[in-house]
Each structure stands twice: as C-alpha cells, then as structure tokens.
Protein backbone atom coordinates (compact mmCIF):
# COMPACT_ATOMS: atom_id res chain seq x y z
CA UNK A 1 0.00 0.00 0.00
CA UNK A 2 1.40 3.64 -0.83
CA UNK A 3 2.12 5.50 1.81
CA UNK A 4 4.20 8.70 0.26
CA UNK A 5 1.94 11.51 -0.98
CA UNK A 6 1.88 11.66 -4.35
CA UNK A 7 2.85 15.52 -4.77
CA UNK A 8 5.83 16.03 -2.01
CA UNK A 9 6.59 12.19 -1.00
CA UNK A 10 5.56 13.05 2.80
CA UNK A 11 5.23 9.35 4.39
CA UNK A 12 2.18 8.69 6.60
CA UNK A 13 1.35 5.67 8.61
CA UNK A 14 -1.75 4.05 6.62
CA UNK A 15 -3.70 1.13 6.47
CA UNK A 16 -6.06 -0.86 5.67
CA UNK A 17 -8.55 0.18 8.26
CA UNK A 18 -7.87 4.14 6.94
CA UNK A 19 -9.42 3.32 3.52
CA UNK A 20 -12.00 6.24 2.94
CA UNK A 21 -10.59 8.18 5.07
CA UNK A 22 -9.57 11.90 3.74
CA UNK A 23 -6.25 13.70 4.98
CA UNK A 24 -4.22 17.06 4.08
CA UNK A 25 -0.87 16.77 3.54
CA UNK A 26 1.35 18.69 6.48
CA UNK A 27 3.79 19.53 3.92
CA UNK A 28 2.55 20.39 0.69
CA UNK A 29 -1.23 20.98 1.65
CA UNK A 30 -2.37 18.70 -0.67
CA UNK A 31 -5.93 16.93 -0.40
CA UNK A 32 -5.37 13.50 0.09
CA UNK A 33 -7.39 10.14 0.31
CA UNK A 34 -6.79 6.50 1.35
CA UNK A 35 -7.73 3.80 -1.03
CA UNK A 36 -7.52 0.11 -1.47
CA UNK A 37 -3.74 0.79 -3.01
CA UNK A 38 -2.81 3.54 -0.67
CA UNK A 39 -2.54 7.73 -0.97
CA UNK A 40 -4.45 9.19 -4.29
CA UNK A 41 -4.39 12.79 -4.47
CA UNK A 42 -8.49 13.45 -3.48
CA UNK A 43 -9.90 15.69 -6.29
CA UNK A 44 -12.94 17.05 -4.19
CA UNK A 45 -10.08 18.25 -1.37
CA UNK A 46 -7.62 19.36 -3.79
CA UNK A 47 -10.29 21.55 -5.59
CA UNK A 48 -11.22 23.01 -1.98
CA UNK A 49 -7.87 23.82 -1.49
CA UNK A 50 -7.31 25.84 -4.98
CA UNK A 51 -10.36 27.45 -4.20
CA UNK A 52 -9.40 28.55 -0.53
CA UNK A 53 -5.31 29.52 -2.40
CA UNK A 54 -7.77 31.87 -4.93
CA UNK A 55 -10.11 33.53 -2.60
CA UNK A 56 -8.96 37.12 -1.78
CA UNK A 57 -7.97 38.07 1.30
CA UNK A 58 -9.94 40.50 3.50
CA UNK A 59 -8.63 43.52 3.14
CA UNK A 60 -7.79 45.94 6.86
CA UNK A 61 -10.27 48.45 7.12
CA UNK A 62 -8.21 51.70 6.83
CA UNK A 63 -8.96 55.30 8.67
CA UNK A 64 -10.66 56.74 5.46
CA UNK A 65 -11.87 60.71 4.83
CA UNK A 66 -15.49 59.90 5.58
CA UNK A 67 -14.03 58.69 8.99
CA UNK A 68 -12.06 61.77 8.93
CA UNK A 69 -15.26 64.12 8.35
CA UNK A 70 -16.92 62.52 11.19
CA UNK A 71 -14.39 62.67 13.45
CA UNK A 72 -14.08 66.57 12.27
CA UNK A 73 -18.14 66.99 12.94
CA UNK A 74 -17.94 65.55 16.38
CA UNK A 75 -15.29 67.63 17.51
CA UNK A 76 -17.12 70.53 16.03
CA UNK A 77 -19.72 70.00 17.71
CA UNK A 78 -17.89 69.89 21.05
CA UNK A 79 -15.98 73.45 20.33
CA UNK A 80 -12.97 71.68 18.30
CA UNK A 81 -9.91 70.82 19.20
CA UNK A 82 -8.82 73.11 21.78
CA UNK A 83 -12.35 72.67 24.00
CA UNK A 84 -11.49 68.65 24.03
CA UNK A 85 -8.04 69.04 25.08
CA UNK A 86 -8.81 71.75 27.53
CA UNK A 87 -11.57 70.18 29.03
CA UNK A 88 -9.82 66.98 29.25
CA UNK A 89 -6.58 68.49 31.35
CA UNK A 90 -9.49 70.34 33.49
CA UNK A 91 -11.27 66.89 34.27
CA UNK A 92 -8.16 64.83 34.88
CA UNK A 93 -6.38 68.00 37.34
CA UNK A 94 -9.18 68.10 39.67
CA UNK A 95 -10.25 64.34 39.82
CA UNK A 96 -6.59 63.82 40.90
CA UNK A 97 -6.23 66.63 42.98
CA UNK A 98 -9.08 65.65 44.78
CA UNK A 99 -8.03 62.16 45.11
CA UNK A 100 -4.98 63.15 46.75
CA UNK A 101 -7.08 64.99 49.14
CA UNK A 102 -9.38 62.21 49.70
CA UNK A 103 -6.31 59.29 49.99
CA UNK A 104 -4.58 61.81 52.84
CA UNK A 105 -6.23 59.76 55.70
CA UNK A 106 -4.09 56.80 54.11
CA UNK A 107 -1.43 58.47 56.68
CA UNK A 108 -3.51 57.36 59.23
CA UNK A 109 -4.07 54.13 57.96
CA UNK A 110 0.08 53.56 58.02
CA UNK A 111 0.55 54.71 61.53
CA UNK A 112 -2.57 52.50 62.60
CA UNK A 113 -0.71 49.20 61.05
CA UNK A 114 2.25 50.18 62.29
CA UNK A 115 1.00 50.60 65.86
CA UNK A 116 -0.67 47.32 65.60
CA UNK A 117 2.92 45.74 64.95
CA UNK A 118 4.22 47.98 67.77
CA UNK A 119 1.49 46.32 70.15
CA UNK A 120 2.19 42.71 69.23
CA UNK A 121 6.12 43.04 70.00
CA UNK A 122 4.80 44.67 73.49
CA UNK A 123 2.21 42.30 74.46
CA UNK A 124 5.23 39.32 73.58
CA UNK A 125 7.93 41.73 75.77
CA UNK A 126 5.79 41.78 78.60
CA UNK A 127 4.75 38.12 78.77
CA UNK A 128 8.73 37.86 78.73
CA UNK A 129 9.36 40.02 81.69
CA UNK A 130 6.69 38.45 83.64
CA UNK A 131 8.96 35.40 83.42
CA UNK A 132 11.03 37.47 85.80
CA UNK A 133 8.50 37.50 88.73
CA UNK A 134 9.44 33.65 90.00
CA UNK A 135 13.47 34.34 89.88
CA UNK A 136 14.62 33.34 93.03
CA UNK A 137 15.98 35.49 95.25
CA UNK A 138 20.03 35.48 96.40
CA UNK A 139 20.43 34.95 99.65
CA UNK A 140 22.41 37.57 101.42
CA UNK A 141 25.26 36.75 103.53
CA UNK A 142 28.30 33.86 102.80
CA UNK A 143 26.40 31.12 103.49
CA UNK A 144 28.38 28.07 101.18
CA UNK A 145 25.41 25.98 101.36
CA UNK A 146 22.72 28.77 100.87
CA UNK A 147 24.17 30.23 97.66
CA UNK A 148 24.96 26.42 96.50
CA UNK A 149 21.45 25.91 96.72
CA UNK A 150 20.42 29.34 94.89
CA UNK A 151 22.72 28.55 91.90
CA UNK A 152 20.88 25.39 91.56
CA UNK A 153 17.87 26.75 91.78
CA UNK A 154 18.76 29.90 89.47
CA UNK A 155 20.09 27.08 86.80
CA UNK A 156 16.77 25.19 87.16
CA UNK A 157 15.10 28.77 86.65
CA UNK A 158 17.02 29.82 83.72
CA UNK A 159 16.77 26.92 81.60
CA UNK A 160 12.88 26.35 82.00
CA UNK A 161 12.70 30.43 81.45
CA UNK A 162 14.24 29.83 78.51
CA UNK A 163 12.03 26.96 77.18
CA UNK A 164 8.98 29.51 78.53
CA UNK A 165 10.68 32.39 76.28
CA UNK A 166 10.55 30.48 72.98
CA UNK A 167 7.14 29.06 73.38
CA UNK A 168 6.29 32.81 73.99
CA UNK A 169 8.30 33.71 70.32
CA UNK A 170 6.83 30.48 68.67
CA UNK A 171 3.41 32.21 69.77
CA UNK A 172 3.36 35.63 68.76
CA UNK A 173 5.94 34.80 65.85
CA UNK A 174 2.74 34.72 63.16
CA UNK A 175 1.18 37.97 64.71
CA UNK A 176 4.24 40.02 64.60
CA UNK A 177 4.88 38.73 61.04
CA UNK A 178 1.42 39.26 60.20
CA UNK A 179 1.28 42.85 61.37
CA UNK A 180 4.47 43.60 59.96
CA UNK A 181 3.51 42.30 56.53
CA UNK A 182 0.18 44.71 57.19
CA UNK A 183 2.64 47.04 57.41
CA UNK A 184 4.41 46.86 54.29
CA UNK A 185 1.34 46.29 52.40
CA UNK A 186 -0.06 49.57 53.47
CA UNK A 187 3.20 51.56 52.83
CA UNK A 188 3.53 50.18 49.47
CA UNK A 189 -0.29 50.93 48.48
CA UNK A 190 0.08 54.32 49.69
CA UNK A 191 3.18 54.88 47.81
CA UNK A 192 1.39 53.71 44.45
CA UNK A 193 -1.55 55.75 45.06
CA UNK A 194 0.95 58.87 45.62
CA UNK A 195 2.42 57.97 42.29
CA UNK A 196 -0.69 57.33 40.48
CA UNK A 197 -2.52 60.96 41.24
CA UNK A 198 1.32 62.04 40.78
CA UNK A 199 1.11 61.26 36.83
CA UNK A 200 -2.53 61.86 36.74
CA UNK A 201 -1.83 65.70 37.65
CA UNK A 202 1.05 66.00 35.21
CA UNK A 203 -1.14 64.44 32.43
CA UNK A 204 -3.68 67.00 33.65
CA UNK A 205 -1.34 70.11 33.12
CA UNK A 206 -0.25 68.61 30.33
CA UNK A 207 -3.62 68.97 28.45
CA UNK A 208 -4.57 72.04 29.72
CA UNK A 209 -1.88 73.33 28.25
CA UNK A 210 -2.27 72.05 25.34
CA UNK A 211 -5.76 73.12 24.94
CA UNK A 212 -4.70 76.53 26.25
CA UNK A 213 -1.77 77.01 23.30
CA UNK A 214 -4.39 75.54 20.81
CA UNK A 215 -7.02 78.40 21.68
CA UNK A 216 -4.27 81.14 21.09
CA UNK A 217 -3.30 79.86 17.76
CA UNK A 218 -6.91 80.07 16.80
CA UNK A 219 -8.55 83.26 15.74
CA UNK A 220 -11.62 82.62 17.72
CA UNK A 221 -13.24 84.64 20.99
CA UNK A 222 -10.42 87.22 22.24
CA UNK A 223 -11.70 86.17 25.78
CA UNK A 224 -11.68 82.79 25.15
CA UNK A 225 -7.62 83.18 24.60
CA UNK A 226 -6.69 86.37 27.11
CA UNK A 227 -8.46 83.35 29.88
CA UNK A 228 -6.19 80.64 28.01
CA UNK A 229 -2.97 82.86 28.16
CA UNK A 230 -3.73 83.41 32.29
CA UNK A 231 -4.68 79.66 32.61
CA UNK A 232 -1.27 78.63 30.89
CA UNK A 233 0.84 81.34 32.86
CA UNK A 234 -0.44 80.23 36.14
CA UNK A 235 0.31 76.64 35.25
CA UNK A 236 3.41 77.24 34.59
CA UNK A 237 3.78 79.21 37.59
CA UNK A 238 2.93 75.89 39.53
CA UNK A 239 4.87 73.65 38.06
CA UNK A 240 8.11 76.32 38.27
CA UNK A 241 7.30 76.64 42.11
CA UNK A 242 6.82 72.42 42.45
CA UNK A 243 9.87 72.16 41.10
CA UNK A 244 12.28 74.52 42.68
CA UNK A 245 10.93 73.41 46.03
CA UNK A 246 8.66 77.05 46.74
CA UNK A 247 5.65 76.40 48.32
CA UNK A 248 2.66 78.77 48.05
C-alpha cells in the first residue's frame, strides 16, 4: 500500500482500516485520500484547497476621509480641538487633585498598622518580663550551702525560662509577622496611590496646556484666549514653584 503523498513524498502511517478516510498533507497541503492501493491525491479536497489559495484576502479596514469628516463633525460640535483638550486636562487635574485629598487619611491608615505591629512586640515583651516575677531570690550573707542551693535553683530557673521564652516567640511569631507584613502592604499601596494621582496631575497640566496654546493659535473669541494665556501662565507658575521646592 502507498504511503508517500503523491505531490511532495511526505510518508504517513496508513492502512487498511484508513481506507475512505480523507487527509491534508502537512507539507505540501495537498488533499489526500486512502484507497484500497494507498494515498491518491483526493480531487474534491484538492479543488477546496485551490479554491481557498484563490479567494482574496480580506482587506484591513483603513482610517478613510469619511471617517475623517466625522471625526471633524464631532469635535465641532464639542468646540474643536482646543475645548477637548482643555476640558480633558481640566477633568483629569481636579479628579486627581481631589483624590490626593481624599487618599490623605491613608497616613492614618500607616501609623494605625504600624501601631498594631508595635502592640504585638509589646504584648510578647511583657509576657517575657513576667517570666522574671518567679526568679529566686540570692540569699544575702556567705552562706556556702545557701548560695549552693540558689545557683541550683537559678540554673533550674534559667533553663525552664528559657524553654517559657521560645514558646512565647513560637506564639506571637505569626502575629508580629502578620502585622508587619500589614505594614508593608499599606506603605507600598500608599506609595502607588501617591504615584498614580502624581502622573494623573502631570497628564492634567499637560492637556490644559495644550488646549490653552491651541485656543491662542486660533482666531476665535479674544476672551476665550486672554483666559487661556492666564490659565497657561499660572500653570506654569505651579509647576516652576513644584519644582524649585517654593511652596505657596
């Protein structure tokens, strides 16, 4: 039985049991069938496949003028160019000026997990310490026999202090971890939301200003670009005194 197609010589594994069966070659494509003496190139599949080689393919849409002219009439329709830009920058400046005012009480949330750390380590200092309250006393005076029998008892002391301390550090080991890890969490989350309204701000300014330069190169309302002119002064203004460290 032929097992080789009969266009690229590609070997397949067929038998008997396969005859009827329809395959596509992996290496040339071609449309193949099993018969009763092996691999015949299958008309009906090769056909298909001539047909599916012939077909066009689609074509990407492209940005075309009437997309262009729409584009145009929506913007018109919202005051052009410079009103989008400008009242973008105005919408992004205060939502993230405001959220920096609203995230400020994330302060409090940082000092509130890191006094919850701060009160685990206590509460596992002072179970420590109260170890301390059975200590037996020293004798006073040069008694041999007293102070041979405070060292024992001292030793005896020490050692099952010691076992007491780390079954105290085994305890509170997962809480002071646990708050700690609180801790971090909360630092890092306020540090991303810093950076976050940071950018927002600065893509903010950078819009307004934007739509403020687009208004004066317009010939349009002369109050519409005296209030652009003061708009992009002051922001400059701000962004001068961020930088250099002045503060208003």
């Amino acid at each position: 039985m032929n097992n080789a197609c009969p266009s690229c010589g590609a070997v397949y594994a067929v038998a008997a049991k396969d005859i009827g069966r329809t395959i596509r070659c992996k290496k040339c494509g071609t449309g193949l069938r099993v018969d009763d003496t092996g691999l015949v190139e299958d008309e009906a599949a090769a056909a298909e496949n001539e047909a599916d080689e012939a077909a066009p393919r689609a074509k990407k849409r492209r940005f075309t003028a009437e997309d262009r002219a729409k584009l145009a009439g929506v913007l018109d329709k919202i005051g052009g160019v410079p009103a989008a830009l400008f009242g973008l920058g105005v919408f992004l400046t205060i939502w993230f000026f405001f959220q920096q005012t609203i995230s400020a009480p994330n302060g409090a949330s940082d000092n509130s997990a890191k006094a919850s750390a701060a009160r685990v380590k206590l509460d596992m200092d002072q179970e420590v310490r109260k170890l301390e309250d059975g200590a037996p006393e020293q004798p006073e005076g040069d008694d041999a026999k007293a102070m041979e029998d405070y060292a024992n008892k001292k030793r005896e002391f020490d050692k099952g202090a010691l076992k007491k301390r780390k079954e105290i550090e085994k305890k509170y080991k997962p809480k002071l971890n646990e708050a700690n890890d609180d801790y971090a969490r909360t630092q890092i989350s306020s540090a991303k939301g810093l950076w976050w309204d940071q950018y927002g701000l600065m893509f903010g300014f950078l819009f307004l200003s934007f739509g403020c330069i687009a208004y004066l190169r317009t010939d349009g309302n002369l109050v519409l670009r005296i209030v652009a002119g003061t708009i992009l002064t002051l922001l400059f203004l701000v962004i001068f005194g961020k930088f250099s460290g002045c503060r208003g």
